[in-house]
N, C-alpha and C. Protein backbone atom coordinates (compact mmCIF):
# COMPACT_ATOMS: atom_id res chain seq x y z
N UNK A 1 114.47 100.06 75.41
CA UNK A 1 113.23 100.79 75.52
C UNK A 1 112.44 100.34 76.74
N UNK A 2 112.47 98.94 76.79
CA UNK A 2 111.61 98.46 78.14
C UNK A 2 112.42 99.10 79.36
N UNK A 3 113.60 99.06 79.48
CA UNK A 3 114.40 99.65 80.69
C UNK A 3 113.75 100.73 80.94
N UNK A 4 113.91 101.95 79.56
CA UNK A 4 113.21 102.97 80.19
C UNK A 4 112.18 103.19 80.74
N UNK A 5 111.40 102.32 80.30
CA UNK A 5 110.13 102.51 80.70
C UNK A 5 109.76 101.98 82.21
N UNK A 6 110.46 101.10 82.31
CA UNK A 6 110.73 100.68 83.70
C UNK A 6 111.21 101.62 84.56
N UNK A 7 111.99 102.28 84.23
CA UNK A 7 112.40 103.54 85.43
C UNK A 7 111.86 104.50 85.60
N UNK A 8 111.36 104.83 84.66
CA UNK A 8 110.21 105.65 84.55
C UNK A 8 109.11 105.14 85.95
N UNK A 9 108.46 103.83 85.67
CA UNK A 9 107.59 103.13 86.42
C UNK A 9 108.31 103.33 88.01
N UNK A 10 109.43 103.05 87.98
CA UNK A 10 109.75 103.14 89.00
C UNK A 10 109.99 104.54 90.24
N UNK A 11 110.33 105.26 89.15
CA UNK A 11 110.32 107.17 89.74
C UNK A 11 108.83 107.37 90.11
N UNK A 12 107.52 106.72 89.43
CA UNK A 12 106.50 107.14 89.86
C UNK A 12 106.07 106.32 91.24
N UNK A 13 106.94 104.83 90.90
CA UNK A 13 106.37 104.33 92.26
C UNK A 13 106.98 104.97 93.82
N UNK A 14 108.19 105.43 93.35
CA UNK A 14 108.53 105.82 94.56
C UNK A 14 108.09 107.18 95.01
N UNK A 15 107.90 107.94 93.63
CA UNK A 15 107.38 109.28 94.46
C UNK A 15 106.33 109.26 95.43
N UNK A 16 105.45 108.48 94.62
CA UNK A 16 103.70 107.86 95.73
C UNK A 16 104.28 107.95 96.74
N UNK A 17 105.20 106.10 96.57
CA UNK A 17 105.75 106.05 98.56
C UNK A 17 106.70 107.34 99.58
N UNK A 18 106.92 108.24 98.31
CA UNK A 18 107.53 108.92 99.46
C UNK A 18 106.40 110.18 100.10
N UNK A 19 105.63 110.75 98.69
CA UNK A 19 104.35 111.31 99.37
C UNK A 19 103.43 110.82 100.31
N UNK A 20 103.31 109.41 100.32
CA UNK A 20 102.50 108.84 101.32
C UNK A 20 103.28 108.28 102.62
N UNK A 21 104.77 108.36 102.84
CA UNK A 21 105.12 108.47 103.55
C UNK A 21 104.82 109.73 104.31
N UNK A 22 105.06 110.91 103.66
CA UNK A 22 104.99 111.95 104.02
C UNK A 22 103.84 112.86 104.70
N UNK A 23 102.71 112.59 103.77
CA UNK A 23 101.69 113.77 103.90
C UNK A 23 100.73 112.43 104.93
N UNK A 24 100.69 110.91 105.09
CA UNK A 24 99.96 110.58 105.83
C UNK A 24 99.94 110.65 107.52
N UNK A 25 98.76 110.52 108.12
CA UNK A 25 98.92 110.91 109.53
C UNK A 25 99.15 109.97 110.44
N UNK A 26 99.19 108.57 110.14
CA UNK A 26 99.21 107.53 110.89
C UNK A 26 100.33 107.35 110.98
N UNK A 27 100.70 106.57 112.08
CA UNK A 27 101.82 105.87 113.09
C UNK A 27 102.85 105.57 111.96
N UNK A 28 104.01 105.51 112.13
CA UNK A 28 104.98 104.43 111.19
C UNK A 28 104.75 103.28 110.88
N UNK A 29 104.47 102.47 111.81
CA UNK A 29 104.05 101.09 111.22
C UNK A 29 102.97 101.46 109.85
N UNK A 30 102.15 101.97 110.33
CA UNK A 30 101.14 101.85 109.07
C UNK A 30 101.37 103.00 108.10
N UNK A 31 102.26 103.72 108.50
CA UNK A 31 103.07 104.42 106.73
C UNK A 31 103.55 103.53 106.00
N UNK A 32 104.57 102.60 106.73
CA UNK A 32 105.62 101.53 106.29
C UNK A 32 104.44 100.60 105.39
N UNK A 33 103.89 99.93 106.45
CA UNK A 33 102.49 99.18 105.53
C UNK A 33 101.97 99.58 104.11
N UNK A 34 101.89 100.60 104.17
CA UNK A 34 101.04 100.92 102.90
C UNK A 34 102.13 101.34 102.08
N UNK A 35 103.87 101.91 102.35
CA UNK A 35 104.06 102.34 101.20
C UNK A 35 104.69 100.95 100.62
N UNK A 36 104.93 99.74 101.53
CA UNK A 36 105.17 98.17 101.03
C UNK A 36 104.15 97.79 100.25
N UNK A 37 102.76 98.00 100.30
CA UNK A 37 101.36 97.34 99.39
C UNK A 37 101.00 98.30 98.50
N UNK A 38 101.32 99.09 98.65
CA UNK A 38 101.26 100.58 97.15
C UNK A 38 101.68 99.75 95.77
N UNK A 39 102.18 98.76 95.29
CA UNK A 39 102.16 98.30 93.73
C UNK A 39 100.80 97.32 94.03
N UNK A 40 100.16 97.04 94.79
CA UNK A 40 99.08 96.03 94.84
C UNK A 40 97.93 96.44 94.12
N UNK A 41 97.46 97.68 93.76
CA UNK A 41 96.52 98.60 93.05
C UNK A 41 96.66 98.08 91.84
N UNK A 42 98.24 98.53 91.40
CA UNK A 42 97.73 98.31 90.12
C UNK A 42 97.58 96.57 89.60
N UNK A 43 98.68 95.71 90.29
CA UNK A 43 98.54 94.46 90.01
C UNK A 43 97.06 94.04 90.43
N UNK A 44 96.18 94.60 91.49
CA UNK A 44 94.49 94.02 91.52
C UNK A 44 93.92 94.36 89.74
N UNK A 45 94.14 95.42 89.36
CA UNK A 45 93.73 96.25 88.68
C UNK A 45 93.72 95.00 87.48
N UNK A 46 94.99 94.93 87.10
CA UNK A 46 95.79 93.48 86.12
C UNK A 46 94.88 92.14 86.15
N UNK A 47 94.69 92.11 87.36
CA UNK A 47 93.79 90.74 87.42
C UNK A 47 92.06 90.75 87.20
N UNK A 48 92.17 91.08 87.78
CA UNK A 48 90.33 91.82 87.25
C UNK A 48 90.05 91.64 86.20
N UNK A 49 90.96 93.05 85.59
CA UNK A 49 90.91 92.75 84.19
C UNK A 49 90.47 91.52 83.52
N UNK A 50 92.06 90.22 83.73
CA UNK A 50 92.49 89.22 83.18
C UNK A 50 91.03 88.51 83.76
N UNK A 51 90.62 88.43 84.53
CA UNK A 51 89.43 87.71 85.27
C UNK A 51 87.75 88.22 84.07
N UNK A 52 87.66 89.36 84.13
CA UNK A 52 86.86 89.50 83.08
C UNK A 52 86.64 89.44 81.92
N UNK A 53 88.51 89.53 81.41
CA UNK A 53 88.25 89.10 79.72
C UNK A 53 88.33 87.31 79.29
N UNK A 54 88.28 86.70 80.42
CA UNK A 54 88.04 85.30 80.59
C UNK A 54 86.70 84.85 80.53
N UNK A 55 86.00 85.63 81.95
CA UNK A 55 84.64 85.41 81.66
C UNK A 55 84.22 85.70 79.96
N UNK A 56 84.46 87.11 79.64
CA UNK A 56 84.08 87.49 78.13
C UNK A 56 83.87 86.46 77.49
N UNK A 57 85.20 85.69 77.50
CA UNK A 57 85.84 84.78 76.35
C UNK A 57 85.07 83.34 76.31
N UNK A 58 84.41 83.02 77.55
CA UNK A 58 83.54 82.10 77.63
C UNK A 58 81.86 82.49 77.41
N UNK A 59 81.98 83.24 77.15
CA UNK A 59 80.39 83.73 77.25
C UNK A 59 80.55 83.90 75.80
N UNK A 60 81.40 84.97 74.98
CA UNK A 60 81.01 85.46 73.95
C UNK A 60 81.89 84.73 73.05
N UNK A 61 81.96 83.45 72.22
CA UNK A 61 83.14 82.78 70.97
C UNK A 61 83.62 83.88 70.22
N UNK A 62 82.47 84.80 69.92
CA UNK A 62 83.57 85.42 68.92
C UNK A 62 84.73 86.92 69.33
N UNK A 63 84.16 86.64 70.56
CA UNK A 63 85.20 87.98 71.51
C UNK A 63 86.55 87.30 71.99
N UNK A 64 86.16 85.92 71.67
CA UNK A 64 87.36 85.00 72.26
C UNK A 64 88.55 84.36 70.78
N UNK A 65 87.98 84.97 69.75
CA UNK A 65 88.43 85.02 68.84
C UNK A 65 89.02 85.59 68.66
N UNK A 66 88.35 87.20 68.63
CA UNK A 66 89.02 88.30 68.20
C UNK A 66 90.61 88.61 69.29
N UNK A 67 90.06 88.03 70.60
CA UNK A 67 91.04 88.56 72.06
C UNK A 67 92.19 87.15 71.46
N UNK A 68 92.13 86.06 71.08
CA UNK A 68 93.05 85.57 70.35
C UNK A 68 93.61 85.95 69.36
N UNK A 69 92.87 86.81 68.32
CA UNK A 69 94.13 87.26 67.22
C UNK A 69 94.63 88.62 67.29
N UNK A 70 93.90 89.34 68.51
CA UNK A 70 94.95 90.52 69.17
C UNK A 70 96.20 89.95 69.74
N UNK A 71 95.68 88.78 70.68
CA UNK A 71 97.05 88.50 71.71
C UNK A 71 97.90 87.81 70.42
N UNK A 72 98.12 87.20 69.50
CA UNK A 72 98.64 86.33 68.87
C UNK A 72 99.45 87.65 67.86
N UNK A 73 98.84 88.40 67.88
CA UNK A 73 99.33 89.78 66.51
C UNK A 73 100.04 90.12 67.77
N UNK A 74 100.03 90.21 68.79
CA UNK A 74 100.90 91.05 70.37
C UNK A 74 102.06 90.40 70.32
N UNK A 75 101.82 89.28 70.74
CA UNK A 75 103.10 87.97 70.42
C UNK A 75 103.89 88.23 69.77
N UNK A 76 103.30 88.14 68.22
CA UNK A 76 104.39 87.98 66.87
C UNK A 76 104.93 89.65 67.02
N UNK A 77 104.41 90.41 67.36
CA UNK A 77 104.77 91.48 66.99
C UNK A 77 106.88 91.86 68.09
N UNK A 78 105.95 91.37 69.19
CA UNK A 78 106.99 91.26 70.23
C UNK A 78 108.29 90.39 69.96
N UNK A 79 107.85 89.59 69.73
CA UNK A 79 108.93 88.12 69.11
C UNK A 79 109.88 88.71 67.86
């Protein structure tokens, strides 16, 4: 199931890079550039995140509770 979903991920990443190969107006070098840093979006996206539900977790005990017995029910569930 993860495979699929992975190729999946992957047909979308490449379509981007090939549309933004395509439809952009700049030089090659900087097509090439961007369609190499095109997964960086979403991995910023990932961290942020992870960066704010940290702060949360220090500010609020019982959000840091609850975000522990989600991730821990995520875990077991996975395992």
């Amino acid at each position: 199931m993860i495979a699929g979903a992975m190729a999946s991920y992957l047909v979308v990443y490449l379509a981007g890079v090939a549309l933004g190969l395509a439809v952009m107006r700049d030089p090659w070098p900087a097509r090439l550039g961007t369609a190499l840093v095109w997964p960086l979006g979403p991995i910023a996206f990932i961290v942020v995140l992870a960066i704010l539900l940290v702060a949360a977790t220090l500010l609020w005990p019982l959000l840091m509770l609850a975000t522990g017995a989600i991730i821990a029910a995520g875990v077991w569930l996975i395992a």
